[in-house]
C-alpha atoms as a PDB file:
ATOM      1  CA  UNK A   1     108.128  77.786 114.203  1.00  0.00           C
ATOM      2  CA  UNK A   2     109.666  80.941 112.284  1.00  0.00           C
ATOM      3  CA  UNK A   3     108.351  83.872 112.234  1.00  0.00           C
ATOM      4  CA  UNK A   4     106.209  84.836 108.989  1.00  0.00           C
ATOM      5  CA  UNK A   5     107.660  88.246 107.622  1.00  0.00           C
ATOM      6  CA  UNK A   6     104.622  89.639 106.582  1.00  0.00           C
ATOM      7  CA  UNK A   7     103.142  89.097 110.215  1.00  0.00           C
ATOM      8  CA  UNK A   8     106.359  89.925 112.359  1.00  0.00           C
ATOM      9  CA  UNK A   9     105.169  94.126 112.425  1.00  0.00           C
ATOM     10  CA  UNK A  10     102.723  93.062 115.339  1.00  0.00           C
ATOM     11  CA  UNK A  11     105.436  92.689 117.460  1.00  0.00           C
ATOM     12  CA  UNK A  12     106.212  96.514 117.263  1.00  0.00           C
ATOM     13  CA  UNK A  13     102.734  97.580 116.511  1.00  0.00           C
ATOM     14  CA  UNK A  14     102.488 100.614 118.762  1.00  0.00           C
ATOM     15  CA  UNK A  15     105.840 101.376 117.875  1.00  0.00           C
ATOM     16  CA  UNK A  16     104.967 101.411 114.263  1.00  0.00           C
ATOM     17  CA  UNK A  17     102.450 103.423 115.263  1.00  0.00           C
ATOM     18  CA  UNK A  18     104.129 106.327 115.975  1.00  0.00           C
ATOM     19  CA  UNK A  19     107.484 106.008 113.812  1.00  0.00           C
ATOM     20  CA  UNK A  20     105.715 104.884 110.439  1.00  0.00           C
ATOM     21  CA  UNK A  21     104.393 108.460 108.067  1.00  0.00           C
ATOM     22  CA  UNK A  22     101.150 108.691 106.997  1.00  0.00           C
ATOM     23  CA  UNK A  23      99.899 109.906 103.854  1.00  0.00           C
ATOM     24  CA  UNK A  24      99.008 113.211 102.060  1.00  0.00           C
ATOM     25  CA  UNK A  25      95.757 114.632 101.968  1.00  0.00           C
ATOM     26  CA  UNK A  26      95.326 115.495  98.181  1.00  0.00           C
ATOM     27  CA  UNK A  27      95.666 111.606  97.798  1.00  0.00           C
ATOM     28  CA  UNK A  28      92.719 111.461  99.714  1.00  0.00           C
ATOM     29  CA  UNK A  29      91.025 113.640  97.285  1.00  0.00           C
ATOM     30  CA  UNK A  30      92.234 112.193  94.373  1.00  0.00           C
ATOM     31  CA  UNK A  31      91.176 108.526  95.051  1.00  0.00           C
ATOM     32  CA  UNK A  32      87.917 109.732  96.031  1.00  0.00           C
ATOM     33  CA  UNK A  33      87.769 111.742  92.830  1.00  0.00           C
ATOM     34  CA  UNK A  34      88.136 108.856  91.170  1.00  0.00           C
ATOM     35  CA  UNK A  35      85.321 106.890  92.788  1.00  0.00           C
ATOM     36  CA  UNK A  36      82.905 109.781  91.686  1.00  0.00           C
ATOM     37  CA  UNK A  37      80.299 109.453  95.005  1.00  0.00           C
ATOM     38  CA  UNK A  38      80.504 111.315  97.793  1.00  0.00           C
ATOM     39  CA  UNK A  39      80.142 108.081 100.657  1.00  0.00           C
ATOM     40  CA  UNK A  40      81.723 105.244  98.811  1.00  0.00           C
ATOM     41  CA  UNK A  41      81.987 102.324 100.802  1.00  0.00           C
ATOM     42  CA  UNK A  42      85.451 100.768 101.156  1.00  0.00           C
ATOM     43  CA  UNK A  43      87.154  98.061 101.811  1.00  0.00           C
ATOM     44  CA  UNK A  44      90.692  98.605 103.157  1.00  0.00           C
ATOM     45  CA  UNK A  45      93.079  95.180 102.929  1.00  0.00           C
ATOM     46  CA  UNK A  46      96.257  95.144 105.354  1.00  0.00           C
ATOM     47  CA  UNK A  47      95.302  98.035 107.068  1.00  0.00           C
ATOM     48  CA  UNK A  48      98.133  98.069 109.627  1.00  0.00           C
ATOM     49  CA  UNK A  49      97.440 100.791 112.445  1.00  0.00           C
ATOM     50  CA  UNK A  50      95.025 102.733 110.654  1.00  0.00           C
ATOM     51  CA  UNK A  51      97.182 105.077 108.821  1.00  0.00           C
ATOM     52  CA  UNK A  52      95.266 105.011 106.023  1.00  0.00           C
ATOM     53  CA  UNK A  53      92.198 104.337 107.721  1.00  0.00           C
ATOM     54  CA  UNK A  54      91.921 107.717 109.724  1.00  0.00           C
ATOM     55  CA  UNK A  55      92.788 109.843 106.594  1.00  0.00           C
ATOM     56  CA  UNK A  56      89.504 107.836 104.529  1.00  0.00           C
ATOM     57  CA  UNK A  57      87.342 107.747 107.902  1.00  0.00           C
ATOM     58  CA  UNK A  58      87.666 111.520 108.443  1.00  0.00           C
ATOM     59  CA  UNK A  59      85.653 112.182 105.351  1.00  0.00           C
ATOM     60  CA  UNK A  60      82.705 110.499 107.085  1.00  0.00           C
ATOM     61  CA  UNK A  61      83.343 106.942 104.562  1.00  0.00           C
ATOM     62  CA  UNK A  62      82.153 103.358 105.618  1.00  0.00           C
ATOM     63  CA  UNK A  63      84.823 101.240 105.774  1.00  0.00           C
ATOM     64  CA  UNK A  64      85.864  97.441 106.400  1.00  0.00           C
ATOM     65  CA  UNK A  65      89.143  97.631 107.412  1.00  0.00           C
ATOM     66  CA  UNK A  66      91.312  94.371 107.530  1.00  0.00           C
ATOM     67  CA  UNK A  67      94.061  93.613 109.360  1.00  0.00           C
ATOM     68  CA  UNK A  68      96.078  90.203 110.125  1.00  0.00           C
ATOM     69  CA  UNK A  69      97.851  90.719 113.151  1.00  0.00           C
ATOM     70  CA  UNK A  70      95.662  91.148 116.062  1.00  0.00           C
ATOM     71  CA  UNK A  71      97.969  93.592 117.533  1.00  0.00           C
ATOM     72  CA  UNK A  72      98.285  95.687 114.618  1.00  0.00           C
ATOM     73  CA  UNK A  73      94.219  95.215 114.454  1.00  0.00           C
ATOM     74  CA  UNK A  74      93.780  96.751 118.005  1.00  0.00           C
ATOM     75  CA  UNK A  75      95.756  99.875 117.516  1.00  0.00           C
ATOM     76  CA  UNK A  76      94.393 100.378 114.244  1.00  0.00           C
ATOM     77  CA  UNK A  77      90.744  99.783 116.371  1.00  0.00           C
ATOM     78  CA  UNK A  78      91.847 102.577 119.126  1.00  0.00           C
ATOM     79  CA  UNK A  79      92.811 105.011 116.430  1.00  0.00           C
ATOM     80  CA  UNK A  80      89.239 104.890 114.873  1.00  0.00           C
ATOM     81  CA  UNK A  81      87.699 104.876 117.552  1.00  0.00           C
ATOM     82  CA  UNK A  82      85.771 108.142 116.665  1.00  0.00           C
ATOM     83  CA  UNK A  83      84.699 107.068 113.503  1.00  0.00           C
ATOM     84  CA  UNK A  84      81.819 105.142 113.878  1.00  0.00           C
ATOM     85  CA  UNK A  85      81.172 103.933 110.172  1.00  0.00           C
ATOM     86  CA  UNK A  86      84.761 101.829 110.790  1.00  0.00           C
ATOM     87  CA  UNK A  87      85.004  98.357 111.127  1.00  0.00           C
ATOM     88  CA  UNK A  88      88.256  96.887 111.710  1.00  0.00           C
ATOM     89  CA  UNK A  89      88.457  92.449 111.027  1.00  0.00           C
ATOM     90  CA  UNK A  90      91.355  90.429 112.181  1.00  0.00           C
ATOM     91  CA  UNK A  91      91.805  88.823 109.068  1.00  0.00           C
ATOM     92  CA  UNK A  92      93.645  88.136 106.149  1.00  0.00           C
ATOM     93  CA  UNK A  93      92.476  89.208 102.656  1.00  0.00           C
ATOM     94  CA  UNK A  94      92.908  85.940 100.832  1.00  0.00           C
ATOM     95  CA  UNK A  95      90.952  84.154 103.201  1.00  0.00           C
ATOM     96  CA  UNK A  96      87.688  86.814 104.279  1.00  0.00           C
ATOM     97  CA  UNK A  97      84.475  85.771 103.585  1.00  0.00           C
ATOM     98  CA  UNK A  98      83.137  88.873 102.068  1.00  0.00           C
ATOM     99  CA  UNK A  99      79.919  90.423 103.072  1.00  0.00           C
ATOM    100  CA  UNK A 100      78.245  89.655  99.616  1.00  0.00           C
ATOM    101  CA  UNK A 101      77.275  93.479  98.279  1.00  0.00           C
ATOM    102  CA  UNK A 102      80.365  94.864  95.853  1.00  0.00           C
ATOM    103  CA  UNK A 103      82.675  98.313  97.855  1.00  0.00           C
ATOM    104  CA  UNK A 104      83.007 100.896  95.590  1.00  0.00           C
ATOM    105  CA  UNK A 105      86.764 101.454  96.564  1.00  0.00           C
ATOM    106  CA  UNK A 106      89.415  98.676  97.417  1.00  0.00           C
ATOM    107  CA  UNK A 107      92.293 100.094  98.904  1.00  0.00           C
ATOM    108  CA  UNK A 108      95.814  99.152  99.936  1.00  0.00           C
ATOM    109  CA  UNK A 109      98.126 101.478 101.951  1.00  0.00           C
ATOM    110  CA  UNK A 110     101.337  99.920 102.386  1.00  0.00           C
ATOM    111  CA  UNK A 111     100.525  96.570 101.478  1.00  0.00           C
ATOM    112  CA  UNK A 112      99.591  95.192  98.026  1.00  0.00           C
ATOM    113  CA  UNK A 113     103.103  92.921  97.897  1.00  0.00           C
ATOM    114  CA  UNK A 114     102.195  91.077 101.060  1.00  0.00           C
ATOM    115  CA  UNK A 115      99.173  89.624  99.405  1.00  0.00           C
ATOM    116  CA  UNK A 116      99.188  86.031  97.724  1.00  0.00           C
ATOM    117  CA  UNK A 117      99.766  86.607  93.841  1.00  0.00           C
ATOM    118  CA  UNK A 118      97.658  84.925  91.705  1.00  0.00           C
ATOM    119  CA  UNK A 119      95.012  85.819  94.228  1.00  0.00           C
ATOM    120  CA  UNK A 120      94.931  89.170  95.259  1.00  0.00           C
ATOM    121  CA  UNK A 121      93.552  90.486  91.874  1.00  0.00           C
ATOM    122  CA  UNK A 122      91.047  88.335  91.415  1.00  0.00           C
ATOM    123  CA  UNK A 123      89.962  88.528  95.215  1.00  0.00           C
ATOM    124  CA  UNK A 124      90.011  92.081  94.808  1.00  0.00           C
ATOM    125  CA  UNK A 125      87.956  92.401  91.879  1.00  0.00           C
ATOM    126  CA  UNK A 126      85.211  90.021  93.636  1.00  0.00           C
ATOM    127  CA  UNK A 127      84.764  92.575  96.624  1.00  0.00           C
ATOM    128  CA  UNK A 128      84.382  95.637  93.749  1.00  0.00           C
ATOM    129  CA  UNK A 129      81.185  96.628  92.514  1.00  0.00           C
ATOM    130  CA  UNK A 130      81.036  96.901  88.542  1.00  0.00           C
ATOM    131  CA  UNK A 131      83.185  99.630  87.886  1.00  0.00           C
ATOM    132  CA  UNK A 132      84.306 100.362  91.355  1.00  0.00           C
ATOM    133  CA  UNK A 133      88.175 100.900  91.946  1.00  0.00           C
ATOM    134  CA  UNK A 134      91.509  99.659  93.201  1.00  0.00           C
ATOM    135  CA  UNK A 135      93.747 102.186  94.845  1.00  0.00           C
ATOM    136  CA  UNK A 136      97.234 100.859  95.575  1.00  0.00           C
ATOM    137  CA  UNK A 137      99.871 103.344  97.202  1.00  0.00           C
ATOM    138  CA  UNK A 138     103.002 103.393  98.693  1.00  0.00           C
ATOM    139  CA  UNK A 139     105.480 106.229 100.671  1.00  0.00           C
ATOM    140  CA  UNK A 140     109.116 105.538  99.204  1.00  0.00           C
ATOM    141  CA  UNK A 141     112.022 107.457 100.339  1.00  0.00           C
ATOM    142  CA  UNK A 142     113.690 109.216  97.734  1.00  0.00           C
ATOM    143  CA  UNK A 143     117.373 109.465  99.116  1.00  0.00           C
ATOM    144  CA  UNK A 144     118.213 113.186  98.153  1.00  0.00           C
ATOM    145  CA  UNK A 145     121.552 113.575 100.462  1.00  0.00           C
ATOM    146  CA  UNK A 146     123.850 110.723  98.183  1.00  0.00           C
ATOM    147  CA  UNK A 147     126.651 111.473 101.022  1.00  0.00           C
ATOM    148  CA  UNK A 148     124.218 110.380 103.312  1.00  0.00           C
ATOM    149  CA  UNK A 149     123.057 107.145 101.622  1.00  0.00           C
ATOM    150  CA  UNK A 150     126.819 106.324 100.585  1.00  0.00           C
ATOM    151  CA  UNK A 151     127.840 105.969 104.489  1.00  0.00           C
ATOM    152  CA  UNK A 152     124.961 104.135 104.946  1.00  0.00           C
ATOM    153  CA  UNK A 153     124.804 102.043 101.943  1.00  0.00           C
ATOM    154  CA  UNK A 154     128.505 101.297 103.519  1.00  0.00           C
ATOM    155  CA  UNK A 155     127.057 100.360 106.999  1.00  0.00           C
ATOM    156  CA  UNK A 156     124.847  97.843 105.866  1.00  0.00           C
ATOM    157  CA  UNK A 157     127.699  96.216 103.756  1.00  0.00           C
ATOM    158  CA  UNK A 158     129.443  95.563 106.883  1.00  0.00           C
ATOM    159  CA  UNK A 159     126.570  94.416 109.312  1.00  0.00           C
ATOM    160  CA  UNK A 160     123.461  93.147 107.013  1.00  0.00           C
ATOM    161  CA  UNK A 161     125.001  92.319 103.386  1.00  0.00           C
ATOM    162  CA  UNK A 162     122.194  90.034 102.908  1.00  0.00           C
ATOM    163  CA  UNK A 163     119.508  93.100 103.105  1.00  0.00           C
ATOM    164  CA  UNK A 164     121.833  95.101 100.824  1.00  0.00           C
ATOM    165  CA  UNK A 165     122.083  91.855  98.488  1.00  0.00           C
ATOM    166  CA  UNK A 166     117.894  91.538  98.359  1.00  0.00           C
ATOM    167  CA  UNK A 167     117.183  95.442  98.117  1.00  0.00           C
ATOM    168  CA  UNK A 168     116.021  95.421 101.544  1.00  0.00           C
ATOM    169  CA  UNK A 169     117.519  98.497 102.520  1.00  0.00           C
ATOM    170  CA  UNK A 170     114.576 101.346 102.739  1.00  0.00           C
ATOM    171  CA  UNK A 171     113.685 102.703  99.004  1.00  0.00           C
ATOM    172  CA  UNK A 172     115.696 100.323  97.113  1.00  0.00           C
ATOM    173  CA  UNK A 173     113.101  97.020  96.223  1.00  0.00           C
ATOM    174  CA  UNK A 174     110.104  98.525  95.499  1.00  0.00           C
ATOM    175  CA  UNK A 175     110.648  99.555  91.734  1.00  0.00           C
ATOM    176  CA  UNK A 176     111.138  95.595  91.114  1.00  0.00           C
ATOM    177  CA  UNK A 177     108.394  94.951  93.295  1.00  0.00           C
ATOM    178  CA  UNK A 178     106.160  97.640  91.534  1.00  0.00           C
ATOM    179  CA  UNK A 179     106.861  96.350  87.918  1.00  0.00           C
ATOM    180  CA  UNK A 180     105.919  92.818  88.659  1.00  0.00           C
ATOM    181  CA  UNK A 181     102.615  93.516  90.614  1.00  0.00           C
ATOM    182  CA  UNK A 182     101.695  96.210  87.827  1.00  0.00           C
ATOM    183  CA  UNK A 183     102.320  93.911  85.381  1.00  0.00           C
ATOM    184  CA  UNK A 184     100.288  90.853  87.555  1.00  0.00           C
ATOM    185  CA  UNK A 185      97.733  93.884  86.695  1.00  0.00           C
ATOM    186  CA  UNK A 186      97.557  94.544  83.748  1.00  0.00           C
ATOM    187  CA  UNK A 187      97.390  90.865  82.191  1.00  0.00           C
ATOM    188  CA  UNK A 188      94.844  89.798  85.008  1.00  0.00           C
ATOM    189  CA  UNK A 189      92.144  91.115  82.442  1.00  0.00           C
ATOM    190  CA  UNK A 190      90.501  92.556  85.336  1.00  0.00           C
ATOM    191  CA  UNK A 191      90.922  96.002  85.451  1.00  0.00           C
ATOM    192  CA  UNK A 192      91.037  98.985  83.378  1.00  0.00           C
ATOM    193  CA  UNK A 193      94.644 100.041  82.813  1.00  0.00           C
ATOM    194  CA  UNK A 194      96.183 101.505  85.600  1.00  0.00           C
ATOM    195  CA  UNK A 195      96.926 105.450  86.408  1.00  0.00           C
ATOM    196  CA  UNK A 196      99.427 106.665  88.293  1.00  0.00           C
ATOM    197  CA  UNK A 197      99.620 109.986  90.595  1.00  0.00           C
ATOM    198  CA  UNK A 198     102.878 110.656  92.430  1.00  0.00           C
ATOM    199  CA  UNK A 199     102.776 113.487  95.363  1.00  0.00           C
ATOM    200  CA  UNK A 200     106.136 114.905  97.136  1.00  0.00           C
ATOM    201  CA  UNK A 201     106.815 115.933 100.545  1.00  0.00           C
ATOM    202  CA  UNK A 202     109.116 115.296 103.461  1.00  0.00           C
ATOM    203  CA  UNK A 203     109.656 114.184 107.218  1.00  0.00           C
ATOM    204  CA  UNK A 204     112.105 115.614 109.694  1.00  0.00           C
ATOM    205  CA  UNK A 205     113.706 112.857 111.594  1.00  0.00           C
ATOM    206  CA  UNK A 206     115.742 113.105 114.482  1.00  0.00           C
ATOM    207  CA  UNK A 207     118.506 109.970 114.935  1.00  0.00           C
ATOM    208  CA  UNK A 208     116.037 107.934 117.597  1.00  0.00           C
ATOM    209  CA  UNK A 209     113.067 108.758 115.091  1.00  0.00           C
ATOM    210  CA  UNK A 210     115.054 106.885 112.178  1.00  0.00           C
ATOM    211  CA  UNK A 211     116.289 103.922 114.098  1.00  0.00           C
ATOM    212  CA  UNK A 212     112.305 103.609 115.382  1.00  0.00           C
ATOM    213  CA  UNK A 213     111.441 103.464 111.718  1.00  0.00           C
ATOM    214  CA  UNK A 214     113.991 100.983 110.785  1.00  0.00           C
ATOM    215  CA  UNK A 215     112.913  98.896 114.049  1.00  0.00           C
ATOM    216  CA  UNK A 216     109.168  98.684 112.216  1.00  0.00           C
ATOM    217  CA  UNK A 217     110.593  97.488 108.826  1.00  0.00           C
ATOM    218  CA  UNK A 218     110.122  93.740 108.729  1.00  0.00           C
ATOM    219  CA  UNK A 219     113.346  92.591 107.078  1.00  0.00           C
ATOM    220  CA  UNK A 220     115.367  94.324 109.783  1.00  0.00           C
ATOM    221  CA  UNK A 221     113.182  92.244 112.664  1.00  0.00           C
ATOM    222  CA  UNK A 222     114.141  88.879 111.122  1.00  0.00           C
ATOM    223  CA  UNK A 223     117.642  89.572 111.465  1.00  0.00           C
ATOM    224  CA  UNK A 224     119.275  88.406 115.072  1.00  0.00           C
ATOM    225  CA  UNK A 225     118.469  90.675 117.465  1.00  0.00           C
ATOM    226  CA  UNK A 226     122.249  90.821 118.658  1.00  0.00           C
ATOM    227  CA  UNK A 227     123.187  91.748 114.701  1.00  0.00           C
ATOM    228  CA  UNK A 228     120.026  94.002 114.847  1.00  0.00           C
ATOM    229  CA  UNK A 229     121.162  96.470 117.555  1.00  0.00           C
ATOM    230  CA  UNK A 230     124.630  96.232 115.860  1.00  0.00           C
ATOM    231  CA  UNK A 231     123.437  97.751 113.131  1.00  0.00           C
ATOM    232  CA  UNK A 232     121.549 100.148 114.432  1.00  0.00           C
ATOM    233  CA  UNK A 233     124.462 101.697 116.165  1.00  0.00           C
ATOM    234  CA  UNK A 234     126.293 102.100 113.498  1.00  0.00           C
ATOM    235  CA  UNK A 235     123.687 103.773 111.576  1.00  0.00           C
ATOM    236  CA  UNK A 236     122.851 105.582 114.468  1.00  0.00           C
ATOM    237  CA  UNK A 237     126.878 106.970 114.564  1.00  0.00           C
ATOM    238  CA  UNK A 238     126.725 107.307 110.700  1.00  0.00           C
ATOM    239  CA  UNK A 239     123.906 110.174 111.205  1.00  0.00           C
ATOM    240  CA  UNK A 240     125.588 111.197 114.139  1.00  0.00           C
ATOM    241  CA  UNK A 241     128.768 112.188 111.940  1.00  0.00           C
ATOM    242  CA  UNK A 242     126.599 114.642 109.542  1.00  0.00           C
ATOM    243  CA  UNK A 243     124.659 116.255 112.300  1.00  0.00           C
ATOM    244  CA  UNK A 244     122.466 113.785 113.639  1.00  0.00           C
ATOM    245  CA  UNK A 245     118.991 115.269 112.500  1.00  0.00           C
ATOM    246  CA  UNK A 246     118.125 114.997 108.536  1.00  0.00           C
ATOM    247  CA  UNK A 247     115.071 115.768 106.346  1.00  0.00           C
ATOM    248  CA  UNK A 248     113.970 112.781 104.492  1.00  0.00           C
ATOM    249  CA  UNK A 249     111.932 113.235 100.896  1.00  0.00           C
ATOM    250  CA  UNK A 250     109.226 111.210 100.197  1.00  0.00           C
ATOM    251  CA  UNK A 251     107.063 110.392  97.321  1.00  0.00           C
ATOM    252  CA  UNK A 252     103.673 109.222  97.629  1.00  0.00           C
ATOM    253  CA  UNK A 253     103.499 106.390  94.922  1.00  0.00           C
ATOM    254  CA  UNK A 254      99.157 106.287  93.885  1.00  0.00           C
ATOM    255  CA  UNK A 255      98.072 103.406  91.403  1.00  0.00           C
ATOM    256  CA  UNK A 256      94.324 103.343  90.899  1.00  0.00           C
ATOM    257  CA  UNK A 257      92.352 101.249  88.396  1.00  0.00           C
ATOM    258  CA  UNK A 258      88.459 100.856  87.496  1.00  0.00           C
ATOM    259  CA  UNK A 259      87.138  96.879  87.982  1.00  0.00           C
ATOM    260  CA  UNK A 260      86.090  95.895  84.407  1.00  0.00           C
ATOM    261  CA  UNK A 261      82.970  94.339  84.242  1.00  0.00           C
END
């Protein structure tokens, strides 16, 4: 049987873990902002290893936090831990039987474009309370050193055209991706229109930190593992060439929306 993409991260889950950024703090604020109360209760859908979680659960929130892979589920368990109002389901969104009483905030770190389209609006509008709200966000690499990205653009044209060819490549495919699910949005009839809120900042990585985050990235895992490794030395020599350690600049991508009645 193959292995489903969107399920293939449990295989590196404490890996992912520790390689994968989390998210800044004013987001925090700002989604909450949005929600107006002070405790809203939240539903969290794909929530990996808690990256997301632990941000929302250290302002003292209830939160059902789903997860499909079991081993993503049980880090994402030990890292809220402390946080007693956190549950964490081994379950996929489509198909949990919700607990009957509306969340105030549905929230997506990460993982809006693994859900089913077609469903994942109107699922997610079922969960919200009248006039709760949807907050959808994303970290996306922004690719400031071009010399940098041209050897490497150049490295995946020799060992993984076919990621090149679908956008796979880290930053690249989520503008198409993000224009198709805001648009699934905005016609679902569902939501108020959405708002966006974009926040800058950046991660030191050292060459074993990068290759760690490439290992977690799911389109890299399907490939052979003996064309896997491949490439990662050569991106690995690539970095070595301009100095081995690089700052990488992120952007915080925040979507949030009110549930219309």
């Amino acid at each position: 049987m193959g292995r489903e993409q969107r399920f293939v991260f449990g295989e590196v889950a404490d890996l992912y873990d520790r390689a994968r950024p989390g998210y800044p703090g004013a987001l925090v604020d700002d989604v909450l902002g949005l929600c107006g109360l002070a405790a809203p209760r939240v539903l969290e859908v794909g929530a990996g290893t808690g990256k997301a979680t632990v941000a929302f659960a250290a302002r003292g929130l209830e939160i059902v936090a789903l997860e499909p892979t079991p081993e993503m589920a049980a880090v994402a368990a030990r890292n809220c831990a402390a946080f007693p109002g956190v549950t964490v389901e081994v379950a996929t969104f489509e198909e949990w039987q919700g607990r009957g009483t509306g969340f105030d905030l549905v929230l997506a770190a990460q993982s809006w474009q693994w859900l089913r389209p077609g469903v994942r609006c109107r699922k997610a509008h079922e969960e919200l309370r009248a006039g709760g709200a949807l907050a959808l966000f994303w970290n996306i690499p922004l690719w400031e050193d071009a010399g940098l990205r041209a050897e490497l653009d150049a490295v995946y044209e020799r060992h993984a055209p076919e990621l090149v060819a679908m956008g796979a490549f880290p930053g690249l495919r989520v503008s198409k991706e993000m224009a198709s699910m805001r648009e699934e949005l905005d016609t679902s009839g569902l939501f108020e229109p959405l708002t966006q809120s974009l926040y800058r900042w950046s991660v030191a990585y050292s060459v074993e930190g990068w290759l760690d985050l490439l290992n977690t990235h799911s389109d890299h895992r399907l490939l052979p593992e003996a064309r896997r490794l491949a490439l990662l030395d050569a991106v690995a020599e690539a970095l070595n060439r301009r100095g081995g350690a690089f700052e990488m600049a992120y952007e915080t991508q925040l979507y949030l929306a009110r549930a219309l009645v």
